[in-house]
N, C-alpha and C. Protein backbone atom coordinates (compact mmCIF):
# COMPACT_ATOMS: atom_id res chain seq x y z
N UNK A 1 -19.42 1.33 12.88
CA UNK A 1 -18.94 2.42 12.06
C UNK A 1 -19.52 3.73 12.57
N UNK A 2 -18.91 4.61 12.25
CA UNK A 2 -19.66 6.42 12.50
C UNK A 2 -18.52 7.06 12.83
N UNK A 3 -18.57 8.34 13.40
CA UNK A 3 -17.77 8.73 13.78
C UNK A 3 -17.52 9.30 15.22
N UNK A 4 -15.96 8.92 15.35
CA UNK A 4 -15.22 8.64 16.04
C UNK A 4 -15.21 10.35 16.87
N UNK A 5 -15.66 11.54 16.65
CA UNK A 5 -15.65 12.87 17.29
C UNK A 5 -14.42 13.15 17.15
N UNK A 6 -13.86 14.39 17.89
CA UNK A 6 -13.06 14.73 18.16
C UNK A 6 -11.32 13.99 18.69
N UNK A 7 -10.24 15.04 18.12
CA UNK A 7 -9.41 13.90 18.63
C UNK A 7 -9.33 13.87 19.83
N UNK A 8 -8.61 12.78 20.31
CA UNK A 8 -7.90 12.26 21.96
C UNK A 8 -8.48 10.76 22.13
N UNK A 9 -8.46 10.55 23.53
CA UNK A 9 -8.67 9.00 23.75
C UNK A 9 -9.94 8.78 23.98
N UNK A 10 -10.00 7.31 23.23
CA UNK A 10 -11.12 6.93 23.03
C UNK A 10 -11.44 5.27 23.85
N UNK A 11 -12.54 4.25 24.23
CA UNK A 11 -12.24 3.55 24.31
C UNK A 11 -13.27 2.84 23.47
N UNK A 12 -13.01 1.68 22.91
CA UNK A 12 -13.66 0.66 22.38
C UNK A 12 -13.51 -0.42 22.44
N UNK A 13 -15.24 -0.75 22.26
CA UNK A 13 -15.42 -2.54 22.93
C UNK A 13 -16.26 -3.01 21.66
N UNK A 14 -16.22 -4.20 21.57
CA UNK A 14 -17.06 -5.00 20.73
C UNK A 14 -18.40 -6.07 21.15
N UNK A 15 -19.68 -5.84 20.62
CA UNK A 15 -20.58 -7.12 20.89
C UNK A 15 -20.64 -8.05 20.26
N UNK A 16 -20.65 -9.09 20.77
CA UNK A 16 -21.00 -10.28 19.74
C UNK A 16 -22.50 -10.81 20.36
N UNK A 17 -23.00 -10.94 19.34
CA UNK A 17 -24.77 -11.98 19.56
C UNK A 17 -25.01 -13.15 18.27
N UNK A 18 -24.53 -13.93 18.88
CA UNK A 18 -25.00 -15.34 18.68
C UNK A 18 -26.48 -15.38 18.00
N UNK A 19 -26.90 -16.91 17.13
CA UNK A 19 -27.84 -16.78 16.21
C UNK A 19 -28.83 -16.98 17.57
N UNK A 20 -28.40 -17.94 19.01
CA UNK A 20 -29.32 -18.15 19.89
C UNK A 20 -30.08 -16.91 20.74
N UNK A 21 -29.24 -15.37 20.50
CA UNK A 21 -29.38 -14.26 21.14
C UNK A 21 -27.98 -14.40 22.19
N UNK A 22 -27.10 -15.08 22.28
CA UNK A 22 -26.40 -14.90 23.63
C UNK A 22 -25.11 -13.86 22.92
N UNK A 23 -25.01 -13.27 24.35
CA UNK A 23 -23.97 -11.93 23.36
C UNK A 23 -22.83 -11.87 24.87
N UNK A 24 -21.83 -11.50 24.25
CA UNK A 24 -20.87 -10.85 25.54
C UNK A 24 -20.03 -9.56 24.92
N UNK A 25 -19.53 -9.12 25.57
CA UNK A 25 -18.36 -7.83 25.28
C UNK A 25 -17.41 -7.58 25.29
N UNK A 26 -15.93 -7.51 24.58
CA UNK A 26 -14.76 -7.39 24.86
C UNK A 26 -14.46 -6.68 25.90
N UNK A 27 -13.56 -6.39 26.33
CA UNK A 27 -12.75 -5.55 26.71
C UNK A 27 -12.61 -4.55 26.42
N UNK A 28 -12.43 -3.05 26.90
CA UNK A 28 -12.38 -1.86 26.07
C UNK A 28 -10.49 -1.65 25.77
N UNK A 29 -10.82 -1.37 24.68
CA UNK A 29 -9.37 -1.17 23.94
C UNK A 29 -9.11 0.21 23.93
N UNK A 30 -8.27 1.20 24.32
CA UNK A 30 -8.36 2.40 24.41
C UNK A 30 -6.80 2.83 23.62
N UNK A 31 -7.32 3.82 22.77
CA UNK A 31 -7.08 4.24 21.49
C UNK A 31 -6.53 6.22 21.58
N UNK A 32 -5.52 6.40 20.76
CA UNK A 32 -5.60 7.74 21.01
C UNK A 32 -5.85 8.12 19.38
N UNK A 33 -7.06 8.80 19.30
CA UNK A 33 -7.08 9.34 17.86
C UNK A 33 -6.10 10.48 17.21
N UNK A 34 -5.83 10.29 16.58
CA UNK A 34 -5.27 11.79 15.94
C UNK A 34 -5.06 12.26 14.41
N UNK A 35 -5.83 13.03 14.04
CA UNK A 35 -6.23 13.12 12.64
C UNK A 35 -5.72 14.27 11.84
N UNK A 36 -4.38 15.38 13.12
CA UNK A 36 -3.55 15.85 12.24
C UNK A 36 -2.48 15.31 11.58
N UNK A 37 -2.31 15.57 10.54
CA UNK A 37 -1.44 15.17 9.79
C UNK A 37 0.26 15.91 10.05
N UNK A 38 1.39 15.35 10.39
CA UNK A 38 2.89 15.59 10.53
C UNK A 38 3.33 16.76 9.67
N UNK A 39 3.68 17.69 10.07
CA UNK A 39 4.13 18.65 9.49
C UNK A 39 5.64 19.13 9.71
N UNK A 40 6.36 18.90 8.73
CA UNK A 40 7.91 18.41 8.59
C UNK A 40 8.60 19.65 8.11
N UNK A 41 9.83 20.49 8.78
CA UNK A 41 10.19 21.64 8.12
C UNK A 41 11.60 21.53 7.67
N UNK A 42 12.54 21.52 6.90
CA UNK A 42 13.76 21.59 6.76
C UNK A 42 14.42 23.06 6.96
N UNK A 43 15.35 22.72 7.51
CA UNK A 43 16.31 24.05 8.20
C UNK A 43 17.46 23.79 7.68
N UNK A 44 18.12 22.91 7.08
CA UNK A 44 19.52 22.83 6.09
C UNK A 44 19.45 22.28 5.34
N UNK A 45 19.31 22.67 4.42
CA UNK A 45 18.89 22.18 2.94
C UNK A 45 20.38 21.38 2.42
N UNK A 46 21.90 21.35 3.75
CA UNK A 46 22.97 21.14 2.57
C UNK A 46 23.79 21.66 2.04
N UNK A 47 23.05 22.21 0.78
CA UNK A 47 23.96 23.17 -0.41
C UNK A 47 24.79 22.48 -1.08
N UNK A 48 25.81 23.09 -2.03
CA UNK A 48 26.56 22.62 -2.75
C UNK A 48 27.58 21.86 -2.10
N UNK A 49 28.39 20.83 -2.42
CA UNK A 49 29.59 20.21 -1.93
C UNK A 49 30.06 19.33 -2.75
N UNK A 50 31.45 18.81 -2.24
CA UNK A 50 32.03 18.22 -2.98
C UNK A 50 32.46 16.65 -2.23
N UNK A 51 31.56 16.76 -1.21
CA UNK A 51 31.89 15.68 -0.11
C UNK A 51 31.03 14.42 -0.60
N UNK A 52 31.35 13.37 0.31
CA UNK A 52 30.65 12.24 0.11
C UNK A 52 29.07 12.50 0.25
N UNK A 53 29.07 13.23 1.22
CA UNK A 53 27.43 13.24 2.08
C UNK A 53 27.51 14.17 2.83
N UNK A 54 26.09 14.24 3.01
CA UNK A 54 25.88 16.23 3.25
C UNK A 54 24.80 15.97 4.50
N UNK A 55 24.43 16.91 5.55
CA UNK A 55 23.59 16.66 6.38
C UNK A 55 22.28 17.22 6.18
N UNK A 56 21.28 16.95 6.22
CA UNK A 56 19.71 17.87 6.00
C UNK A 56 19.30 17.69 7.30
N UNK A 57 18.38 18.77 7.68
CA UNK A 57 17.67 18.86 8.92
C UNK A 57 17.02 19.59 9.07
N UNK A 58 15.90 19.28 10.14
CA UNK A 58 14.72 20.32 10.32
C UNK A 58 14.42 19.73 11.51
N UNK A 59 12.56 20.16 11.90
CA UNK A 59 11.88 19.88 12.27
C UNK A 59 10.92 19.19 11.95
N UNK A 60 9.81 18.99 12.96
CA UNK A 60 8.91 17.89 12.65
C UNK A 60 7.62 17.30 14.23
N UNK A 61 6.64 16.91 13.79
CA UNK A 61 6.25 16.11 15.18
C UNK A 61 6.77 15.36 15.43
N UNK A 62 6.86 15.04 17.05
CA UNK A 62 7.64 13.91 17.37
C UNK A 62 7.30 12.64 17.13
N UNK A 63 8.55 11.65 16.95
CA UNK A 63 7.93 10.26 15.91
C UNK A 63 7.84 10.39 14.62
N UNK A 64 7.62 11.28 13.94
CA UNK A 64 6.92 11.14 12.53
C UNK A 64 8.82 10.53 11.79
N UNK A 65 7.78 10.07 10.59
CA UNK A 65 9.24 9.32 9.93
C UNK A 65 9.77 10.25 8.52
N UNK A 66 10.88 10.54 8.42
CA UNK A 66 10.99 11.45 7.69
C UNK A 66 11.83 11.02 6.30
N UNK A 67 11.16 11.11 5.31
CA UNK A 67 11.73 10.27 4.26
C UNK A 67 12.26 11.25 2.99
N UNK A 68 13.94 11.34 2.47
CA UNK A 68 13.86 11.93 1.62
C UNK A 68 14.20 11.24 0.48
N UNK A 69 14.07 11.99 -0.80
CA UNK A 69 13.72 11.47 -1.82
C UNK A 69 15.08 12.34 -2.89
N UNK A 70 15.46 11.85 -3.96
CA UNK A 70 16.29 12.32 -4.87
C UNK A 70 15.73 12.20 -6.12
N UNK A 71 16.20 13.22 -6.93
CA UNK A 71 15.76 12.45 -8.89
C UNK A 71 14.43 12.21 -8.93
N UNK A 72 14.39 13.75 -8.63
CA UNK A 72 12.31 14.10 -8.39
C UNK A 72 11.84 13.02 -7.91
N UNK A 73 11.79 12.66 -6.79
CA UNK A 73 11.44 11.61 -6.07
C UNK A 73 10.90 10.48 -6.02
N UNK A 74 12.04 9.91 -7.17
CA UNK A 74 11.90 8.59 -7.53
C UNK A 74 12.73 7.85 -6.78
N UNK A 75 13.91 7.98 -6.26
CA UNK A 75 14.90 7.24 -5.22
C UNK A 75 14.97 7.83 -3.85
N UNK A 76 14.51 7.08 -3.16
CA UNK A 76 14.84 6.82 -1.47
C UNK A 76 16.42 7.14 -1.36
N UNK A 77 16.84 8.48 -0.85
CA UNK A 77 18.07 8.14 -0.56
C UNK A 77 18.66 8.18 1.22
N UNK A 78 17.55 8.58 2.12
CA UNK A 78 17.26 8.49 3.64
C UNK A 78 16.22 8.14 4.47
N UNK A 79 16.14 7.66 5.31
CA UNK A 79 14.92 7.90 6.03
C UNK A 79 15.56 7.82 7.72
N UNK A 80 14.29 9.16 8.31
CA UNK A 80 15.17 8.96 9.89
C UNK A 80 13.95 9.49 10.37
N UNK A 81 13.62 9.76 12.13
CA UNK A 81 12.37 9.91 12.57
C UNK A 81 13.03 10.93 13.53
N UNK A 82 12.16 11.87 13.71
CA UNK A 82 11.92 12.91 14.49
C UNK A 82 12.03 12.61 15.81
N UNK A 83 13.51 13.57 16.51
CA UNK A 83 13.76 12.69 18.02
C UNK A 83 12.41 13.34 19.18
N UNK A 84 12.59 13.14 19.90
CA UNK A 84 11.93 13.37 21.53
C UNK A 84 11.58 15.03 21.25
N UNK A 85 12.56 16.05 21.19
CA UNK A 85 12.62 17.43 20.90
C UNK A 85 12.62 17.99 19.43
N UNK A 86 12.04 16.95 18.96
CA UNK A 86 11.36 18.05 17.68
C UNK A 86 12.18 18.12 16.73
N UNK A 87 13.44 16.95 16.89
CA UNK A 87 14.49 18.08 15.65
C UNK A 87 14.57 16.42 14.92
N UNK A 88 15.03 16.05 13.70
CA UNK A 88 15.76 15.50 13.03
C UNK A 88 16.93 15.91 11.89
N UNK A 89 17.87 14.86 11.73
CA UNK A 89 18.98 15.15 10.86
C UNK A 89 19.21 13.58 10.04
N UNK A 90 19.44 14.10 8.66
CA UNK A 90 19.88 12.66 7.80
C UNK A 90 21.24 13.34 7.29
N UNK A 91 21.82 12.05 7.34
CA UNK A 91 22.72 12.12 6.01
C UNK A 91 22.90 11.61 5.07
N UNK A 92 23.12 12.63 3.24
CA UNK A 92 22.24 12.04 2.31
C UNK A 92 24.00 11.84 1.22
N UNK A 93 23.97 11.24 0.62
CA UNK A 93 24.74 10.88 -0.08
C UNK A 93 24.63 11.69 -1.14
């Protein structure tokens, strides 16, 4: 346990010691930390319509999963992930 410093890559290994003293070491497992948190922007909110389904979109980090919510956000009514360039789009019923 402790801490892990700053973000970026890290590597980690494990000891084991036996009740006889004999110990060996994994392998290092190498890890990329990252401890900002996804920051998600919407750029079309939509608006009024009379259509089946409406498009929302923004931005976002890339990867992050973007989940929206309806009926003060008690119902899931999308979820889609942030492409390669930063942008995502749902369409919400």
């Amino acid at each position: 346990s402790g801490d892990l410093g700053a973000d970026g890559s890290k590597s980690i290994t494990a000891k084991f010691i036996d009740t006889a003293g004999n110990s060996s070491t994994t392998s290092a497992d190498v890890i990329t930390l990252d401890t900002t948190a996804p920051v998600v922007t919407i750029g079309s909110t939509g608006g009024n319509t009379n259509q089946s389904t409406q498009t929302i979109s923004g931005t976002g980090e890339v990867g992050a999963t973007v989940n929206i919510y309806d009926n003060g956000g008690a119902t899931s009514v999308a979820t889609t992930t942030v492409l390669g360039n930063g942008s995502w789009s749902a369409n919400v019923p």
